[in-house]
N, C-alpha and C. Protein backbone atom coordinates (compact mmCIF):
# COMPACT_ATOMS: atom_id res chain seq x y z
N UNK A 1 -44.76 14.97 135.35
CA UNK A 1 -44.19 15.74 134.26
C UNK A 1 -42.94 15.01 133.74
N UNK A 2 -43.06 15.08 132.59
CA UNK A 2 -41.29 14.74 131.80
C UNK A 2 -40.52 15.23 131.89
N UNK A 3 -39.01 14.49 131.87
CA UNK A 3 -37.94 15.44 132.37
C UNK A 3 -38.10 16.46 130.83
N UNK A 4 -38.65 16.26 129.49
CA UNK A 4 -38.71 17.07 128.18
C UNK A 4 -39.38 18.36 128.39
N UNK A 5 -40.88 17.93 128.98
CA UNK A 5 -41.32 18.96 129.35
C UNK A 5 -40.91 19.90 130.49
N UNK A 6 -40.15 19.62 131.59
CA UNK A 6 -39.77 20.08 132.64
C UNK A 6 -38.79 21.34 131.53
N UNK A 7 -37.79 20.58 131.15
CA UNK A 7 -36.82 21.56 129.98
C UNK A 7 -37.38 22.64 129.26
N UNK A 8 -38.04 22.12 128.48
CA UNK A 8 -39.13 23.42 127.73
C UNK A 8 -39.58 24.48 128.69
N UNK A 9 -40.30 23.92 129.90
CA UNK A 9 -40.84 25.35 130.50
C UNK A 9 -39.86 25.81 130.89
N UNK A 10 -38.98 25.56 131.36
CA UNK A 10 -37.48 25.88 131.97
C UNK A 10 -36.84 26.92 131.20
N UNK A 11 -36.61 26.54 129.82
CA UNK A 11 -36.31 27.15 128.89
C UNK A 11 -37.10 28.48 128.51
N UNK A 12 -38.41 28.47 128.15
CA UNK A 12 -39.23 29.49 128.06
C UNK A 12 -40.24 30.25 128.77
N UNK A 13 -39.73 30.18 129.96
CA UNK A 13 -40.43 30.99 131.24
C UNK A 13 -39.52 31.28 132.00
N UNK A 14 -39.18 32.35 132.43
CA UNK A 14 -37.81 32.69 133.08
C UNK A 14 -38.38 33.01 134.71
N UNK A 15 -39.73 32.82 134.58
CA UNK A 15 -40.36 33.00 135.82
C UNK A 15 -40.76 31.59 136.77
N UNK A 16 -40.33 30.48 136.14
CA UNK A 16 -40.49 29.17 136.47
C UNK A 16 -39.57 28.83 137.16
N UNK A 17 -40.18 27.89 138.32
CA UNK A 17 -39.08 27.82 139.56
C UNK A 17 -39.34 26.36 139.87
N UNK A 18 -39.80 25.53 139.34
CA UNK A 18 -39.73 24.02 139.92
C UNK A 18 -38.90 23.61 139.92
N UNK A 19 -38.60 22.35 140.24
CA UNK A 19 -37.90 21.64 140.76
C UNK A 19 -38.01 20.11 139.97
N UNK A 20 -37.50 19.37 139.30
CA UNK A 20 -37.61 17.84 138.68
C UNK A 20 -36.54 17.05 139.59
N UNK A 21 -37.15 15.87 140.09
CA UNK A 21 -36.72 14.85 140.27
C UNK A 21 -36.52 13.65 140.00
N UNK A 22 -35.28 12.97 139.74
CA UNK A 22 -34.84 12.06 139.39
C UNK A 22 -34.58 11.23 140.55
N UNK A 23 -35.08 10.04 141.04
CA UNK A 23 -34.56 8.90 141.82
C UNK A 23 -33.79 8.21 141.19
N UNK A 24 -32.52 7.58 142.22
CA UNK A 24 -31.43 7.32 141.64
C UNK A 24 -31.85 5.34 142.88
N UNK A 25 -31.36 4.81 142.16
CA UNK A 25 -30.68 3.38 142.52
C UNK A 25 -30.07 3.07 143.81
N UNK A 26 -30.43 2.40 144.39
CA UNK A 26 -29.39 2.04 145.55
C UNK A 26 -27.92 1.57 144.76
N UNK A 27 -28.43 0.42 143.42
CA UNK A 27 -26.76 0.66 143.02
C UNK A 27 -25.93 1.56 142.45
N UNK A 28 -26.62 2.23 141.59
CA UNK A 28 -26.20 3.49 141.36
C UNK A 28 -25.46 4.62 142.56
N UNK A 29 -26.21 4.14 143.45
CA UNK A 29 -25.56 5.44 144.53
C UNK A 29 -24.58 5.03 145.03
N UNK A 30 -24.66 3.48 145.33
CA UNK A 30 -23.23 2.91 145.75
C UNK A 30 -22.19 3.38 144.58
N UNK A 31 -21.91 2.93 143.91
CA UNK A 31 -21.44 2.98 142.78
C UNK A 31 -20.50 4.31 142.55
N UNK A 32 -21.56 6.02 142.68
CA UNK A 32 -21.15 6.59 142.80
C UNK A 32 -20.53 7.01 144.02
N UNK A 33 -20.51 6.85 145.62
CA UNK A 33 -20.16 6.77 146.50
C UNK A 33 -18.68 5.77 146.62
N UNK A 34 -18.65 4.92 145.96
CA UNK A 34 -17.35 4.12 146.08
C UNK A 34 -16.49 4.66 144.83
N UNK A 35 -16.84 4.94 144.09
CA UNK A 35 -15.81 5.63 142.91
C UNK A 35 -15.74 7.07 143.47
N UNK A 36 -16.35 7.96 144.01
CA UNK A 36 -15.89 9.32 144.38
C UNK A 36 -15.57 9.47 145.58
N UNK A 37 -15.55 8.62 146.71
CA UNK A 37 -15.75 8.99 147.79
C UNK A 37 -16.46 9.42 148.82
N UNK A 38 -17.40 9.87 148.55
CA UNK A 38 -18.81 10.84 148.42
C UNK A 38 -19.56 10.19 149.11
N UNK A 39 -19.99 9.95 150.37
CA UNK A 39 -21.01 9.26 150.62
C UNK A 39 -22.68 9.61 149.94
N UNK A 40 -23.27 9.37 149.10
CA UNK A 40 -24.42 9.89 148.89
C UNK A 40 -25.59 8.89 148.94
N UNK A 41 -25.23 8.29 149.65
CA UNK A 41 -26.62 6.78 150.01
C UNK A 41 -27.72 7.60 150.32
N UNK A 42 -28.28 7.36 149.70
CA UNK A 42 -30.33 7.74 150.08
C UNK A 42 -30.62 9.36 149.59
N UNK A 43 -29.34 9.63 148.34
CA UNK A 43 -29.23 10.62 147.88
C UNK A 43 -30.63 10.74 146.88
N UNK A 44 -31.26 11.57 146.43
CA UNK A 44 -31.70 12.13 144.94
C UNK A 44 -31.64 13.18 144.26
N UNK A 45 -31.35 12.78 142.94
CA UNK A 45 -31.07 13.97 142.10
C UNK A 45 -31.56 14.62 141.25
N UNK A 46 -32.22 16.46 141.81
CA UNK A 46 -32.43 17.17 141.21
C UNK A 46 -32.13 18.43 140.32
N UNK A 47 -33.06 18.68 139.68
CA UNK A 47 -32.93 19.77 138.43
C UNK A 47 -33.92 21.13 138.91
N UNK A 48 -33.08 22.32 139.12
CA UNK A 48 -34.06 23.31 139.07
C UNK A 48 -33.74 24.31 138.20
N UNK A 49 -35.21 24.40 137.68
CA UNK A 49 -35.07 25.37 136.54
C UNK A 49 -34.24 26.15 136.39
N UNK A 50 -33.76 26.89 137.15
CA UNK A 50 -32.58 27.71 136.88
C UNK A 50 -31.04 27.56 136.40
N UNK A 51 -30.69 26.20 136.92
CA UNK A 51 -30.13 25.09 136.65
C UNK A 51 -29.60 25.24 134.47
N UNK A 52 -31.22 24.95 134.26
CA UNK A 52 -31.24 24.75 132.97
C UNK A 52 -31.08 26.19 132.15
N UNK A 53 -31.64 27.28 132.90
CA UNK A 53 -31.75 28.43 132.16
C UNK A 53 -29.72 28.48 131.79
N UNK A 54 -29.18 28.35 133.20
CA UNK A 54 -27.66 28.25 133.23
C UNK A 54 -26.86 27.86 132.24
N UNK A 55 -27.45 26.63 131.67
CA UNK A 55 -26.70 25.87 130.70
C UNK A 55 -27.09 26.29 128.85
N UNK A 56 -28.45 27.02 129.32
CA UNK A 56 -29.10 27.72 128.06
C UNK A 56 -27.92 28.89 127.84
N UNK A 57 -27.42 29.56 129.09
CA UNK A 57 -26.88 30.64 128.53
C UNK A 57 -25.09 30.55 128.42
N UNK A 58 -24.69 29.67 129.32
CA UNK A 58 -23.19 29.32 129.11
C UNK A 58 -22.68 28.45 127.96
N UNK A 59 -23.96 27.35 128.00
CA UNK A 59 -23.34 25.76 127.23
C UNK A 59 -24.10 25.84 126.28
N UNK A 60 -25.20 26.72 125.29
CA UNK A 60 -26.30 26.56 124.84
C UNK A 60 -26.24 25.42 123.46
N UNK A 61 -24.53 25.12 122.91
CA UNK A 61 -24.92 24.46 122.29
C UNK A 61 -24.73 23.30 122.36
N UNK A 62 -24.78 22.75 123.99
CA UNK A 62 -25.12 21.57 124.13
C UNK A 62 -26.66 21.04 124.85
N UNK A 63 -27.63 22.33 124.97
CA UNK A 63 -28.44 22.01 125.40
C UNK A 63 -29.31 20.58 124.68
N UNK A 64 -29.46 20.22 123.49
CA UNK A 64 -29.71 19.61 122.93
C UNK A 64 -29.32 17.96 123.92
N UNK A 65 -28.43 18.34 124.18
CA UNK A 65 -28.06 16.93 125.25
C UNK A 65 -28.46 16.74 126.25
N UNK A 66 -29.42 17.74 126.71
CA UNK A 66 -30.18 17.57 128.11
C UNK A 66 -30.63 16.23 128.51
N UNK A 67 -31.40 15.86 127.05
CA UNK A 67 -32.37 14.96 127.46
C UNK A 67 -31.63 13.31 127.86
N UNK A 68 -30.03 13.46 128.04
CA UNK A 68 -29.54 12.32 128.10
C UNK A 68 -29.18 12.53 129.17
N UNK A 69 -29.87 12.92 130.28
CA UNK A 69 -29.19 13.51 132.03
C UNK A 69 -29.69 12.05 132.79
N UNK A 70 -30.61 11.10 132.21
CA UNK A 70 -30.83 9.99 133.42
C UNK A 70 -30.13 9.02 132.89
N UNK A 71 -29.61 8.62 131.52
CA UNK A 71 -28.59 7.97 131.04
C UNK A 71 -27.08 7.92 131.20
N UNK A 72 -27.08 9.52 131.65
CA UNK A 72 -25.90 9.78 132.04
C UNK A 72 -25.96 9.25 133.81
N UNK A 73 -26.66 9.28 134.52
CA UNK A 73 -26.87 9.17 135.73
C UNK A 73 -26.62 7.61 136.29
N UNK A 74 -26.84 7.10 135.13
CA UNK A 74 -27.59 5.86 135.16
C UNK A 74 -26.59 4.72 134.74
N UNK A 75 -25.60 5.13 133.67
CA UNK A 75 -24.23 4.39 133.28
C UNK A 75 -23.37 5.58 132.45
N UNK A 76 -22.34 6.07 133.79
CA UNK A 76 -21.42 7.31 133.99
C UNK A 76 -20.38 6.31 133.27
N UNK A 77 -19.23 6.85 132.51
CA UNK A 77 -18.32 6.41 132.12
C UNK A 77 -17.19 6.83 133.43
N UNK A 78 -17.26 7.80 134.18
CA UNK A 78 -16.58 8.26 134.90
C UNK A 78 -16.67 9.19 135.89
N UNK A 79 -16.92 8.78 137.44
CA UNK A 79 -17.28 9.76 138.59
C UNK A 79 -16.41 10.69 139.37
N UNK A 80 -16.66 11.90 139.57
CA UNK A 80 -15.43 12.32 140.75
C UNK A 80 -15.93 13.25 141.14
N UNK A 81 -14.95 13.52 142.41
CA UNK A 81 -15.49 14.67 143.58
C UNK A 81 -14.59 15.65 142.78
N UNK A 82 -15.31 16.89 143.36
CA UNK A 82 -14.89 18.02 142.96
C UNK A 82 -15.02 19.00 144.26
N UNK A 83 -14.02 20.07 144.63
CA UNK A 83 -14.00 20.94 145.76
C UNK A 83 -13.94 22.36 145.18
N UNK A 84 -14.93 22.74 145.27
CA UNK A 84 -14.98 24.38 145.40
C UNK A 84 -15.37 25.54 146.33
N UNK A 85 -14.88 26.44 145.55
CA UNK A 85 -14.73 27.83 146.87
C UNK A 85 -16.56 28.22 146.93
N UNK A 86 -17.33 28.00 148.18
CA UNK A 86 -18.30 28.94 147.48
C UNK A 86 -18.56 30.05 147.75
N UNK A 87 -18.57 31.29 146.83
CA UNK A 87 -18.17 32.45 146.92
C UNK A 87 -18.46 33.45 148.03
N UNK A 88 -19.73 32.93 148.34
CA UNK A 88 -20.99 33.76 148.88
C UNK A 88 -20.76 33.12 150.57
N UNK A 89 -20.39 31.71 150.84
CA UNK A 89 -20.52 31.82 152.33
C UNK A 89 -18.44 31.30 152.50
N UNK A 90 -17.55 31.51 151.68
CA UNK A 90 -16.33 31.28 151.83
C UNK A 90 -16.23 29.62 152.12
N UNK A 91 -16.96 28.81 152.37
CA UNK A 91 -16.75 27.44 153.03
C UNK A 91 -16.72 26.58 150.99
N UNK A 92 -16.45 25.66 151.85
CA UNK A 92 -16.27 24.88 150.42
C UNK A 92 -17.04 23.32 150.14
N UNK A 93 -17.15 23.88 148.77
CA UNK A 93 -18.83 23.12 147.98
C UNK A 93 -18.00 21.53 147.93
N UNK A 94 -18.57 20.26 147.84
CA UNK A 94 -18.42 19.15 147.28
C UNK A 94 -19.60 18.63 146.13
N UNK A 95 -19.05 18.79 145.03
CA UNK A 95 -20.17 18.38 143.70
C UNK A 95 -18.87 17.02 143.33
N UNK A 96 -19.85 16.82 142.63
CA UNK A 96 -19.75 15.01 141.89
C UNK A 96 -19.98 15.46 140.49
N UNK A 97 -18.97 14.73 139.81
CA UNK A 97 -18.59 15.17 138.43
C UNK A 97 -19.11 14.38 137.94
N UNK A 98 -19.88 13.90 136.57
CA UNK A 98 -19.88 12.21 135.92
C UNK A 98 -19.84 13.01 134.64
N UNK A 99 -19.39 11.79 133.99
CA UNK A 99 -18.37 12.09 132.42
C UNK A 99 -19.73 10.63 131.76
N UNK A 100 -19.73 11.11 130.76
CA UNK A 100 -20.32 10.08 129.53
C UNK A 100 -19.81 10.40 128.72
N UNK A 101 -18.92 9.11 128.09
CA UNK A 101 -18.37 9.57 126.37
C UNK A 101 -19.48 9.56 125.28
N UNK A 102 -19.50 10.30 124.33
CA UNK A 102 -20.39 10.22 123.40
C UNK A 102 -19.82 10.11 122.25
N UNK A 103 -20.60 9.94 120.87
CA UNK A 103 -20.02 10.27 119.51
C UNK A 103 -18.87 11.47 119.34
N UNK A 104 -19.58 12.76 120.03
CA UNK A 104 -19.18 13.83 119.37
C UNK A 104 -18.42 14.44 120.60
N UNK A 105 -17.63 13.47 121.56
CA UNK A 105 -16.93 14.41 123.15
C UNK A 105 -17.76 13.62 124.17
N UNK A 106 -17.06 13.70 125.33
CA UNK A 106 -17.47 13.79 126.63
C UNK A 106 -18.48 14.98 126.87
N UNK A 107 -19.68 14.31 127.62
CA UNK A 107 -20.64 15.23 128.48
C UNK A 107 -20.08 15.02 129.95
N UNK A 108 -19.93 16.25 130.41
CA UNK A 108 -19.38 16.34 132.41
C UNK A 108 -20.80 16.90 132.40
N UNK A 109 -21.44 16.94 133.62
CA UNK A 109 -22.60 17.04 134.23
C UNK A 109 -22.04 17.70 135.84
N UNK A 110 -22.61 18.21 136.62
CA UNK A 110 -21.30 18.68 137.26
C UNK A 110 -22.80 18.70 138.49
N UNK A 111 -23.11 18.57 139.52
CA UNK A 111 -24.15 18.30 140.84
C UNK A 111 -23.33 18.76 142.24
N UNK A 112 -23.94 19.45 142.50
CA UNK A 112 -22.96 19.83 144.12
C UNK A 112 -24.26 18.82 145.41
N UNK A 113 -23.68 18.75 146.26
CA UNK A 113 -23.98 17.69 146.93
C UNK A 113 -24.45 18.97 148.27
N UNK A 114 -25.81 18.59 148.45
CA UNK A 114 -26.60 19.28 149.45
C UNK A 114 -26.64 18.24 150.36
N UNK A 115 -26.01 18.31 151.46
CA UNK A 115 -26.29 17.17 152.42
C UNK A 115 -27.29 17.70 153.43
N UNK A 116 -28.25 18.86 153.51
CA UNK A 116 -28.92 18.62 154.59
C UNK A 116 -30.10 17.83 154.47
N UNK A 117 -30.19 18.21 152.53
CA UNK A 117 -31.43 17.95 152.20
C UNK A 117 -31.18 16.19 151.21
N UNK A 118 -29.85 15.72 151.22
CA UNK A 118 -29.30 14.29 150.60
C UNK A 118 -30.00 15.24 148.84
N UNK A 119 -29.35 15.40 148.85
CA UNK A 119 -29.61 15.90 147.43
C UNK A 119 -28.38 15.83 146.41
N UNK A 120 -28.77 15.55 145.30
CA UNK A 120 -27.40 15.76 144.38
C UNK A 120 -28.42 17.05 143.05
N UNK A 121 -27.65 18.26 143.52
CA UNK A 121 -28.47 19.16 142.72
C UNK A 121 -27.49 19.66 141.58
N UNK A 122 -28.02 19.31 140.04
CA UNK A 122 -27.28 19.78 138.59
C UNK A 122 -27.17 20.91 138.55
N UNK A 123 -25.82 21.44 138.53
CA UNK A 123 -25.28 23.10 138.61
C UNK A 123 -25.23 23.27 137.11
N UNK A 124 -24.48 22.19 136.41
CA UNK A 124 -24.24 22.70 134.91
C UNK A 124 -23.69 21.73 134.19
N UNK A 125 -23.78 21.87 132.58
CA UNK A 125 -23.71 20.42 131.89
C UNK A 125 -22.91 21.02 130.90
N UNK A 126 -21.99 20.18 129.96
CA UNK A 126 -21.29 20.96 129.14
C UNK A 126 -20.45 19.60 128.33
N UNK A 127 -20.48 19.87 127.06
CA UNK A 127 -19.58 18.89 126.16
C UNK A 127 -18.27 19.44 126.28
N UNK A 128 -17.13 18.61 126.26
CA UNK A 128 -16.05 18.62 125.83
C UNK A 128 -15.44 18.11 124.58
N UNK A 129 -15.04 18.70 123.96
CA UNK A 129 -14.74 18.04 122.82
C UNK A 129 -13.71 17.00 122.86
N UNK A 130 -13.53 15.95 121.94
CA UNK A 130 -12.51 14.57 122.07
C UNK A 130 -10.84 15.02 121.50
């Protein structure tokens, strides 16, 4: 499946629960691991539908930028760790931030880091304006 089509059903089935995967680079992972700190070697990074419904309803008018999530993955203008509270078990999340400048703002992409499963899973995507 395409990450396009993965989006679409995502978007218009609220009953859809897959999962898209993106394999990432050994240099890429270095890369992000030495700029954030983060160990994520033998990491990959996924998208689950819900993921996207998320960004449909917070960020919706950047959904249009979805389709630049392996470009962004792929040459980040800018990586970083991020620490949050998570609500539900009190312990605290580590996600990896990456920034791409664009024409019209920065895209942050924002992935919390599942280490049981080496996962880098997309929580939420969002333009900033310049």
């Amino acid at each position: 499946m395409l990450l396009e089509d993965f989006i679409h059903q995502s978007l218009n089935n609220s009953n859809y629960n897959e999962v898209f995967t993106i394999p990432l680079s050994d240099e890429v992972l270095q890369k992000i691991s030495d700029l954030s700190g983060v160990n994520v070697k033998k990491y990959i990074f996924i998208i689950e539908a819900h993921s996207i419904r998320h960004i449909k309803n917070r960020h919706s008018e950047d959904l249009y930028l979805l389709d630049k999530i392996v470009d962004i993955l792929q040459s980040f203008d800018r990586v970083q760790k991020s620490l949050t509270r998570n609500a539900q078990t009190g312990k605290t999340d580590i996600s990896i931030v990456f920034e791409k400048r664009l024409g019209d703002g920065t895209v942050k992409m924002v992935a919390l880091r599942i280490v049981r499963y080496k996962y880098l899973s997309l929580k939420t995507f969002f333009r900033k304006d310049m």
